[in-house]
PDB file of N, CA and C in Angstrom:
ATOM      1  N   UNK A   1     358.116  32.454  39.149  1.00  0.00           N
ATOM      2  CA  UNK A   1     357.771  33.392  40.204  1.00  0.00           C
ATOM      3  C   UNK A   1     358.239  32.842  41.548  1.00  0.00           C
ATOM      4  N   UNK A   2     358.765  33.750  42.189  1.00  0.00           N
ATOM      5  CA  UNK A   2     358.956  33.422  43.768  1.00  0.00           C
ATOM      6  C   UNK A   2     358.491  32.974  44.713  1.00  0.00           C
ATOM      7  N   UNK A   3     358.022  31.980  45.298  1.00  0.00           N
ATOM      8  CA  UNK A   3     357.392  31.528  46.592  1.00  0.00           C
ATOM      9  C   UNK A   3     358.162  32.834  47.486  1.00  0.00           C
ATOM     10  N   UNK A   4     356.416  33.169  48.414  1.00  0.00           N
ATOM     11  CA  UNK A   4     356.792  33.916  49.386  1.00  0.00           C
ATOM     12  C   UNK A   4     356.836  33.209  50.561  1.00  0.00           C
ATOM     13  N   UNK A   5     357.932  33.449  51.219  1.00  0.00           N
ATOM     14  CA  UNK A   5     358.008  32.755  52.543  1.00  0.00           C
ATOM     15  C   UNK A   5     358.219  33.570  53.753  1.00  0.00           C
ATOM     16  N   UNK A   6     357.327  32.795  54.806  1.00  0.00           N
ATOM     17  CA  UNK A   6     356.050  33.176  55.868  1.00  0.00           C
ATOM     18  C   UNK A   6     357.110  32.456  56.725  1.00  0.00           C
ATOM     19  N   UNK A   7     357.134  33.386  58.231  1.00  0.00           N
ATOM     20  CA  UNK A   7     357.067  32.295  59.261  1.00  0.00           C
ATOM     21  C   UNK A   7     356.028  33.036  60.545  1.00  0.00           C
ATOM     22  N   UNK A   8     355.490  31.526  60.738  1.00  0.00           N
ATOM     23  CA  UNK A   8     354.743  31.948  62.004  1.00  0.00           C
ATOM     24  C   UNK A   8     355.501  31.431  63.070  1.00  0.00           C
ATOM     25  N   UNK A   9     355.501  32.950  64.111  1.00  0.00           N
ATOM     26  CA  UNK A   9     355.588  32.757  65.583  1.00  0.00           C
ATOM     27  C   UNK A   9     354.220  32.745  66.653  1.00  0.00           C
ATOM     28  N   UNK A  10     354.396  31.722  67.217  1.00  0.00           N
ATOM     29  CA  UNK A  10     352.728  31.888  67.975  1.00  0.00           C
ATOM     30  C   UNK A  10     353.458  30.687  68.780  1.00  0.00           C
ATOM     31  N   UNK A  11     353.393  31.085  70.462  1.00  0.00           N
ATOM     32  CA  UNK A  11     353.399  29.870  71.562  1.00  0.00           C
ATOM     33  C   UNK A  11     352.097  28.972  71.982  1.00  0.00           C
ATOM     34  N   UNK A  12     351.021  29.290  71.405  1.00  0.00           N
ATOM     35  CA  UNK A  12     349.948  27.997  70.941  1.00  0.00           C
ATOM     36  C   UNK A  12     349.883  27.385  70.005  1.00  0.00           C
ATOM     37  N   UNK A  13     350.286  26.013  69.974  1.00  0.00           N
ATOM     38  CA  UNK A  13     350.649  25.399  69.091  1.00  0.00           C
ATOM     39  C   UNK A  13     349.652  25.313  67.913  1.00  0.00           C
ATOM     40  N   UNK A  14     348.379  24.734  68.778  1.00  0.00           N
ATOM     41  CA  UNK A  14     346.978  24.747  68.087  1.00  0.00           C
ATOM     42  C   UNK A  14     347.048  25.954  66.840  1.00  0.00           C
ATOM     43  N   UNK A  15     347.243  27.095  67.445  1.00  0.00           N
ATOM     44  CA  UNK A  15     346.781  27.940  66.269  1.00  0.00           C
ATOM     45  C   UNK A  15     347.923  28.400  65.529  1.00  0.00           C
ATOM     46  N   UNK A  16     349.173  28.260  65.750  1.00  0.00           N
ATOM     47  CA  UNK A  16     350.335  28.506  64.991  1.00  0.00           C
ATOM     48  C   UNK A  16     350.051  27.255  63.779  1.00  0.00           C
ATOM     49  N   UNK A  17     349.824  26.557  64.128  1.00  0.00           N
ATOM     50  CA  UNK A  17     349.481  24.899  62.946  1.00  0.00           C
ATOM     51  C   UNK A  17     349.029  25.039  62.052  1.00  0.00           C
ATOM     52  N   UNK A  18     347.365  25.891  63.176  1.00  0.00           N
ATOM     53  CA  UNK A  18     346.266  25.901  61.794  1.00  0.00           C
ATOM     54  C   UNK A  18     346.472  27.146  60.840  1.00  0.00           C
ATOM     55  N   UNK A  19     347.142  27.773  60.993  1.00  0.00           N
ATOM     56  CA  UNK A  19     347.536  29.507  60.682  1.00  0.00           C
ATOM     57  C   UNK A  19     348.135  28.482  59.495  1.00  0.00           C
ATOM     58  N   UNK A  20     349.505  28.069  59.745  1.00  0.00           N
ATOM     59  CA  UNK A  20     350.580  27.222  58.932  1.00  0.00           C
ATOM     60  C   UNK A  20     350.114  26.933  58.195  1.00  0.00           C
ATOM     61  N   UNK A  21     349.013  25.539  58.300  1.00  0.00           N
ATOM     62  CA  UNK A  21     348.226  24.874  57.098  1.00  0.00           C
ATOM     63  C   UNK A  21     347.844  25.895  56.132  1.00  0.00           C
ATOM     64  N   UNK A  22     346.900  26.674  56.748  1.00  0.00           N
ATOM     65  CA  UNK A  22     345.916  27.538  55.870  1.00  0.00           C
ATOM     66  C   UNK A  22     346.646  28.157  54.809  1.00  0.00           C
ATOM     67  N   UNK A  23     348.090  28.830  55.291  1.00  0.00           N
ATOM     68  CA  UNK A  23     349.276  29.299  54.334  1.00  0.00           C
ATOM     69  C   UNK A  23     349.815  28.568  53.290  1.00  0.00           C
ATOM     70  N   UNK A  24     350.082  27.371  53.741  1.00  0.00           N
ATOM     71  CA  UNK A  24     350.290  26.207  52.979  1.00  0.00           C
ATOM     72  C   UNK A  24     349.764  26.133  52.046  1.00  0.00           C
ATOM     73  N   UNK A  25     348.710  25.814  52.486  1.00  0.00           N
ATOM     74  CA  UNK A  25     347.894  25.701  50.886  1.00  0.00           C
ATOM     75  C   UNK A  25     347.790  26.497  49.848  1.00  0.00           C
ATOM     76  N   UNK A  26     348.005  27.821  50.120  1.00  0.00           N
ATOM     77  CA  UNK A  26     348.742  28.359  48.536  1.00  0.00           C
ATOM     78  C   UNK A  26     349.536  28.014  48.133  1.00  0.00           C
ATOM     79  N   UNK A  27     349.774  28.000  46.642  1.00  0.00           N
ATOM     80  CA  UNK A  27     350.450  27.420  45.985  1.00  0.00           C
ATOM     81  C   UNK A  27     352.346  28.296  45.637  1.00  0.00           C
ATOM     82  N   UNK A  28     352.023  29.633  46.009  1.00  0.00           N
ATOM     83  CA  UNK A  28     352.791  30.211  46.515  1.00  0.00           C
ATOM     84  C   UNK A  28     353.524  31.281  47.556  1.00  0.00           C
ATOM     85  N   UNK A  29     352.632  30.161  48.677  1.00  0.00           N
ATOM     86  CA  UNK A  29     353.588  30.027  50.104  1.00  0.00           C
ATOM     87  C   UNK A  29     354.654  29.393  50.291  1.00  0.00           C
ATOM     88  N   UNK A  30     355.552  29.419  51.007  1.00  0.00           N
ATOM     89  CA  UNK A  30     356.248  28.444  51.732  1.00  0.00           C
ATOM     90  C   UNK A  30     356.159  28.958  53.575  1.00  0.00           C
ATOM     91  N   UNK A  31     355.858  28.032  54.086  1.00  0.00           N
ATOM     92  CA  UNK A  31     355.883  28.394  55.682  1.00  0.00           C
ATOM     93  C   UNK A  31     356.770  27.708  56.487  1.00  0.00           C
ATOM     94  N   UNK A  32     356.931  28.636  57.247  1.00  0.00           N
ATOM     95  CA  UNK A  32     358.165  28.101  58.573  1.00  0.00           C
ATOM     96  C   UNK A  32     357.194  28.071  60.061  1.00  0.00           C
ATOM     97  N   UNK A  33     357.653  27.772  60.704  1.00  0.00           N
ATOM     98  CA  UNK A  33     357.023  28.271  62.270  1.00  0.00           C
ATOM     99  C   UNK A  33     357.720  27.805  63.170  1.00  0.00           C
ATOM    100  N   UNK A  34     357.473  28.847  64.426  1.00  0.00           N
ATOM    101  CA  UNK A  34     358.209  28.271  65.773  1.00  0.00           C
ATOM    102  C   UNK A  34     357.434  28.734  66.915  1.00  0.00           C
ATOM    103  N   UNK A  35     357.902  28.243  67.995  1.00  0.00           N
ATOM    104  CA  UNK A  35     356.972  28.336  69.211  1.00  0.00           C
ATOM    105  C   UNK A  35     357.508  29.183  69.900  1.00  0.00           C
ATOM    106  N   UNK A  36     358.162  29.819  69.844  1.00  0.00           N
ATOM    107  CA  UNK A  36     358.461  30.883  71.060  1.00  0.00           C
ATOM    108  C   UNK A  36     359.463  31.849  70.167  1.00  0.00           C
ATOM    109  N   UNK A  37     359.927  33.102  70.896  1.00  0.00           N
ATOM    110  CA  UNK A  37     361.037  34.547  70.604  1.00  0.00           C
ATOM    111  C   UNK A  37     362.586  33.604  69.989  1.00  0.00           C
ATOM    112  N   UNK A  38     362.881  32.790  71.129  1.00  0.00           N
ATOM    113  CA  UNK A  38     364.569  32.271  71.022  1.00  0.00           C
ATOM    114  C   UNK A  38     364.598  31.171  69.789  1.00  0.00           C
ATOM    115  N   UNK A  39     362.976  30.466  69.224  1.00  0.00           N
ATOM    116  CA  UNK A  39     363.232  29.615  68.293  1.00  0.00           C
ATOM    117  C   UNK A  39     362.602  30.248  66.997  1.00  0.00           C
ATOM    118  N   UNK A  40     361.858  31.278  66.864  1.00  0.00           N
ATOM    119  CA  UNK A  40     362.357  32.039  65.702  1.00  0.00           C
ATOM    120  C   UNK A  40     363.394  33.050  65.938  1.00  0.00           C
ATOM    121  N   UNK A  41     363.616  33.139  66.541  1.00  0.00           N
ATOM    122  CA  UNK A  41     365.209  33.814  66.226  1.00  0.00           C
ATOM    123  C   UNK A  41     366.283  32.704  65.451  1.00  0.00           C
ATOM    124  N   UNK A  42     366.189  32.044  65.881  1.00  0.00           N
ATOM    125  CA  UNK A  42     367.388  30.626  65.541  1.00  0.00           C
ATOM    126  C   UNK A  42     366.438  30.794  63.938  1.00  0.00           C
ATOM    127  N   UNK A  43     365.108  31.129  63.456  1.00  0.00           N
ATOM    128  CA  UNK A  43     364.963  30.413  62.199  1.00  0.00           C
ATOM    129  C   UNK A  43     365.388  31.765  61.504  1.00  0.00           C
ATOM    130  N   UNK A  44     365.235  32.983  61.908  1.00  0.00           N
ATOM    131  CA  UNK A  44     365.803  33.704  61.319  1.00  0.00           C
ATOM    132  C   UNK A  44     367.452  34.092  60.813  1.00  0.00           C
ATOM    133  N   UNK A  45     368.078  33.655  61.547  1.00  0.00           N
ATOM    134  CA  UNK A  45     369.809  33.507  61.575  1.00  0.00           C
ATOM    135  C   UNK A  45     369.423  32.631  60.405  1.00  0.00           C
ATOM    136  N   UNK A  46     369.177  31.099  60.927  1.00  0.00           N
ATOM    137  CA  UNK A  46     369.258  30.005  59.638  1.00  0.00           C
ATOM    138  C   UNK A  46     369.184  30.854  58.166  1.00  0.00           C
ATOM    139  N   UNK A  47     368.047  31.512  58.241  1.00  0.00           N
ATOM    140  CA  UNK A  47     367.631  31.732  56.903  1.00  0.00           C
ATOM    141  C   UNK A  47     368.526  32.539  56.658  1.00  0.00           C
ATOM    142  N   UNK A  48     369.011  33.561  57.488  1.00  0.00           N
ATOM    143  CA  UNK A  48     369.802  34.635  57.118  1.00  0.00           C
ATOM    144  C   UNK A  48     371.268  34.383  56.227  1.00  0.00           C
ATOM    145  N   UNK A  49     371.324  33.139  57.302  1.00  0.00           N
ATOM    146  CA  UNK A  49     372.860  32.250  56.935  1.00  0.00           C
ATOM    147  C   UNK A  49     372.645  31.366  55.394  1.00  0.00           C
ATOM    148  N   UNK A  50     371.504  31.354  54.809  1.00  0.00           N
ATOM    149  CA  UNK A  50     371.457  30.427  53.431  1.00  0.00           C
ATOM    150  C   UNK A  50     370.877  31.669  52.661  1.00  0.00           C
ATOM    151  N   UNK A  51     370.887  32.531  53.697  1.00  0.00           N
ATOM    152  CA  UNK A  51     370.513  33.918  51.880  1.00  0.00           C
ATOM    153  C   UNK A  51     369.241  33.359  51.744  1.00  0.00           C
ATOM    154  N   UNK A  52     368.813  33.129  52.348  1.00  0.00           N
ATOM    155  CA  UNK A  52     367.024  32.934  52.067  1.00  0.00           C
ATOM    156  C   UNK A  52     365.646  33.600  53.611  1.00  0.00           C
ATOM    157  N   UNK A  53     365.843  34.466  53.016  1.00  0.00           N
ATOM    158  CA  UNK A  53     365.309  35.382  54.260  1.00  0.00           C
ATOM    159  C   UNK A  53     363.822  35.318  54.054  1.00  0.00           C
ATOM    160  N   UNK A  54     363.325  35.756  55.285  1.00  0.00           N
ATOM    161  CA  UNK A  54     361.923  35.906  55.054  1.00  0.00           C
ATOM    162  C   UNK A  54     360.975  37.238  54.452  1.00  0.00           C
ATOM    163  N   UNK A  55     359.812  36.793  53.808  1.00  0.00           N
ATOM    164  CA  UNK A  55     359.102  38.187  53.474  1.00  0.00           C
ATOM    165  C   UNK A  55     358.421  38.644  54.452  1.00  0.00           C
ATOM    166  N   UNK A  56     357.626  37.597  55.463  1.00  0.00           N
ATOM    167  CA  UNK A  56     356.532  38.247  55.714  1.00  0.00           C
ATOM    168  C   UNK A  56     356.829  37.415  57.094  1.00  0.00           C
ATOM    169  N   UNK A  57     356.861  37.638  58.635  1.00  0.00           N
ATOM    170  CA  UNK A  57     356.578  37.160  59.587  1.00  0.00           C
ATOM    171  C   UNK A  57     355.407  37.361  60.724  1.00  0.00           C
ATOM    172  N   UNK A  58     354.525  36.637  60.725  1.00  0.00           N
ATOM    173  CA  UNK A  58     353.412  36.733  61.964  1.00  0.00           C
ATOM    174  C   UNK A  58     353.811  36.670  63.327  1.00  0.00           C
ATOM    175  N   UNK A  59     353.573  37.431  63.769  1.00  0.00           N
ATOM    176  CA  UNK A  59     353.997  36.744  65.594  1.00  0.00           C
ATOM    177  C   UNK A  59     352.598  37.184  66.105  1.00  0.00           C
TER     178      UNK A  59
END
């Protein structure tokens, strides 16, 4: 089965972290995160560019 992969955007670090962890810990999550618009953008290209896109993004 597929790990679904998450990215959190949130410019408080504090709670972008704890969001992260909490995701984490399923066993099928995988999480990304970034702190601001211009550095998930950059994670979205990345992913876009390895064919591994995201399912689900929080901002």
């Amino acid at each position: 089965m597929a790990r679904i992969r998450v990215l959190v955007v949130d410019d408080h670090r504090i709670f972008a972290e704890s969001l992260a962890a909490a995701l984490a810990a399923e066993p099928d999550v995988e999480v990304s995160a970034a702190g601001s618009g211009p550095a998930a953008l950059r994670c979205l290209e990345r992913a876009a560019a390895e064919g591994r896109g995201f399912d689900v993004m929080l901002v």
